[in-house]
C-alpha atoms as a PDB file:
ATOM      1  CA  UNK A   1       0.429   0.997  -7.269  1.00  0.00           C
ATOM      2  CA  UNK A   2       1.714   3.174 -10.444  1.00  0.00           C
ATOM      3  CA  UNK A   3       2.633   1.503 -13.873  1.00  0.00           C
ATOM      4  CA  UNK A   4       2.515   1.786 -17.566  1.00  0.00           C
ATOM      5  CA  UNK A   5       1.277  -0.699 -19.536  1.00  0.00           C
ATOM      6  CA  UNK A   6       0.416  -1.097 -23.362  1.00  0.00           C
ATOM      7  CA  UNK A   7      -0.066  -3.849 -25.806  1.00  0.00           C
ATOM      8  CA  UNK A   8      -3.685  -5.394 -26.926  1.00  0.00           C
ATOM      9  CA  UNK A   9      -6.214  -4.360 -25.003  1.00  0.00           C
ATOM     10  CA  UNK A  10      -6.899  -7.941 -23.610  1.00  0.00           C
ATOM     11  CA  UNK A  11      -2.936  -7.331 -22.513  1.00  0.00           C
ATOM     12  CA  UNK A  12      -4.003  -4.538 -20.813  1.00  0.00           C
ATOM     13  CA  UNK A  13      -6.837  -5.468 -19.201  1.00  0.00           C
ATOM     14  CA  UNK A  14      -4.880  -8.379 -17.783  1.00  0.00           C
ATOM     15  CA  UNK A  15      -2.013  -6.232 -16.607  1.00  0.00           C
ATOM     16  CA  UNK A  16      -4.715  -3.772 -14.806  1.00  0.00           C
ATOM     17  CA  UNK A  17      -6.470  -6.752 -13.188  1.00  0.00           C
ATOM     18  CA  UNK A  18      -2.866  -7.871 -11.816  1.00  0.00           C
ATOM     19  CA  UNK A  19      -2.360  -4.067 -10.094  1.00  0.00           C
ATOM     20  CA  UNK A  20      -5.659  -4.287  -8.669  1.00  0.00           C
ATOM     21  CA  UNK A  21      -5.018  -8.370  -7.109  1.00  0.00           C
ATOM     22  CA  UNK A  22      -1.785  -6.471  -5.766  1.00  0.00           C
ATOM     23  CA  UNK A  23      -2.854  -4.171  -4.338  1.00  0.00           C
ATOM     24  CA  UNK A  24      -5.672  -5.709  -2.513  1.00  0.00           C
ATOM     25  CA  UNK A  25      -2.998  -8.577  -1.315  1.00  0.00           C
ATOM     26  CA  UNK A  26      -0.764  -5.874  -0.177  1.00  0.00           C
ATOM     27  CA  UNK A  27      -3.786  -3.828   1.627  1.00  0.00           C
ATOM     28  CA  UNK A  28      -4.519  -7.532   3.606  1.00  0.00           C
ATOM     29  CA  UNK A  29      -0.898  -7.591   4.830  1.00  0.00           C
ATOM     30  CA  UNK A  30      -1.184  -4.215   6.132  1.00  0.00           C
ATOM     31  CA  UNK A  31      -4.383  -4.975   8.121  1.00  0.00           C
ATOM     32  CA  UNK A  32      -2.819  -7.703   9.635  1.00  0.00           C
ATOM     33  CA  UNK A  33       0.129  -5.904  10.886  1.00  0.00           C
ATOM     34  CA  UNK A  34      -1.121  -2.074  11.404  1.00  0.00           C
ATOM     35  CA  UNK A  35      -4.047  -3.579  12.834  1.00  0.00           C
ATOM     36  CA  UNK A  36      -6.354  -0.756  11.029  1.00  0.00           C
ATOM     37  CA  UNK A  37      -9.263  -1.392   8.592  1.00  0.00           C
ATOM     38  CA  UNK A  38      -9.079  -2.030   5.408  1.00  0.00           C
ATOM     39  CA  UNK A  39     -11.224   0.782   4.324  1.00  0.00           C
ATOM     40  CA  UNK A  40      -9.235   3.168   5.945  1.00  0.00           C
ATOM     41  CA  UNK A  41      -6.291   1.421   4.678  1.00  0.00           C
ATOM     42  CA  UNK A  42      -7.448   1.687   1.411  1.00  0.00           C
ATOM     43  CA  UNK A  43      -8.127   5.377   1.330  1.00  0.00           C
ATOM     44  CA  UNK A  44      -5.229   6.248   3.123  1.00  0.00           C
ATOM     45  CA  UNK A  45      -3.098   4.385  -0.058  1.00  0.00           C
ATOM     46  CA  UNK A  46      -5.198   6.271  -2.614  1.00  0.00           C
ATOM     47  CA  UNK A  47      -2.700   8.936  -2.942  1.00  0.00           C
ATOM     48  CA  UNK A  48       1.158   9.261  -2.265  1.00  0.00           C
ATOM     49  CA  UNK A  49       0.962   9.693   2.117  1.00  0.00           C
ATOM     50  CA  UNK A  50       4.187  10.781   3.494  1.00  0.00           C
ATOM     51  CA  UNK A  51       4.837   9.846   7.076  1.00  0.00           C
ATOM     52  CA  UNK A  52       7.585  11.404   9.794  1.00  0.00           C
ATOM     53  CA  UNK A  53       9.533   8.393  11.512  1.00  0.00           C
ATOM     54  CA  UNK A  54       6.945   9.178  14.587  1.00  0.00           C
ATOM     55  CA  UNK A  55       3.986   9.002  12.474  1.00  0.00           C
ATOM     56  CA  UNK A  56       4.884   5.386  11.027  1.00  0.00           C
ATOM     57  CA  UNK A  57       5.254   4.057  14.252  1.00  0.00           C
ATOM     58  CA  UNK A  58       1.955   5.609  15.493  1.00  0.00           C
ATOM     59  CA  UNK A  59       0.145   4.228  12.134  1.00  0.00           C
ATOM     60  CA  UNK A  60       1.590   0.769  13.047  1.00  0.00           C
ATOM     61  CA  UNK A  61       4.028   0.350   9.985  1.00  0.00           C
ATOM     62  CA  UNK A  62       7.152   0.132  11.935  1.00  0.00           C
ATOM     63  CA  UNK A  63       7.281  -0.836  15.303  1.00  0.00           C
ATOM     64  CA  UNK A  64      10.552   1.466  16.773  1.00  0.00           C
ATOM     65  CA  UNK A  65      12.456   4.211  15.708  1.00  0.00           C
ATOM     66  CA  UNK A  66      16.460   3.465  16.072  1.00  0.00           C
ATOM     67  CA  UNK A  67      18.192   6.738  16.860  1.00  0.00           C
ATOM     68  CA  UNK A  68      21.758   6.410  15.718  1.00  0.00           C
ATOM     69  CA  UNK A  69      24.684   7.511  17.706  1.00  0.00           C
END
């Protein structure tokens, strides 16, 4: 996840330690529904990763692709 943060330094430090709990909550909802591992979930949400409609559906984050008419 991306943020700012400032205040104290003990604000901080709380703030960061709430990104990283989210994340790792977020990462455990995507193993249970992609069905991949957490480490490779994990790397894979290092960085920014842009998927086609066809490639989120082969990752296991959406299970159909609705054409529309």
């Amino acid at each position: 996840p991306l943020g700012g943060m400032q205040g104290q330094a003990s604000d901080v430090e709380i703030q960061a330690n709430e990104l990283v709990r989210w994340k790792r909550v977020l990462t455990e909802i995507y193993v249970r529904h992609t069905g991949r591992s957490y480490q490779e979930l994990e790397k894979d949400m290092d960085r920014d990763n842009f998927m086609t409609a066809p490639e989120a559906v082969a990752y296991g984050l959406v299970d159909e692709v609705i054409e529309s008419r």
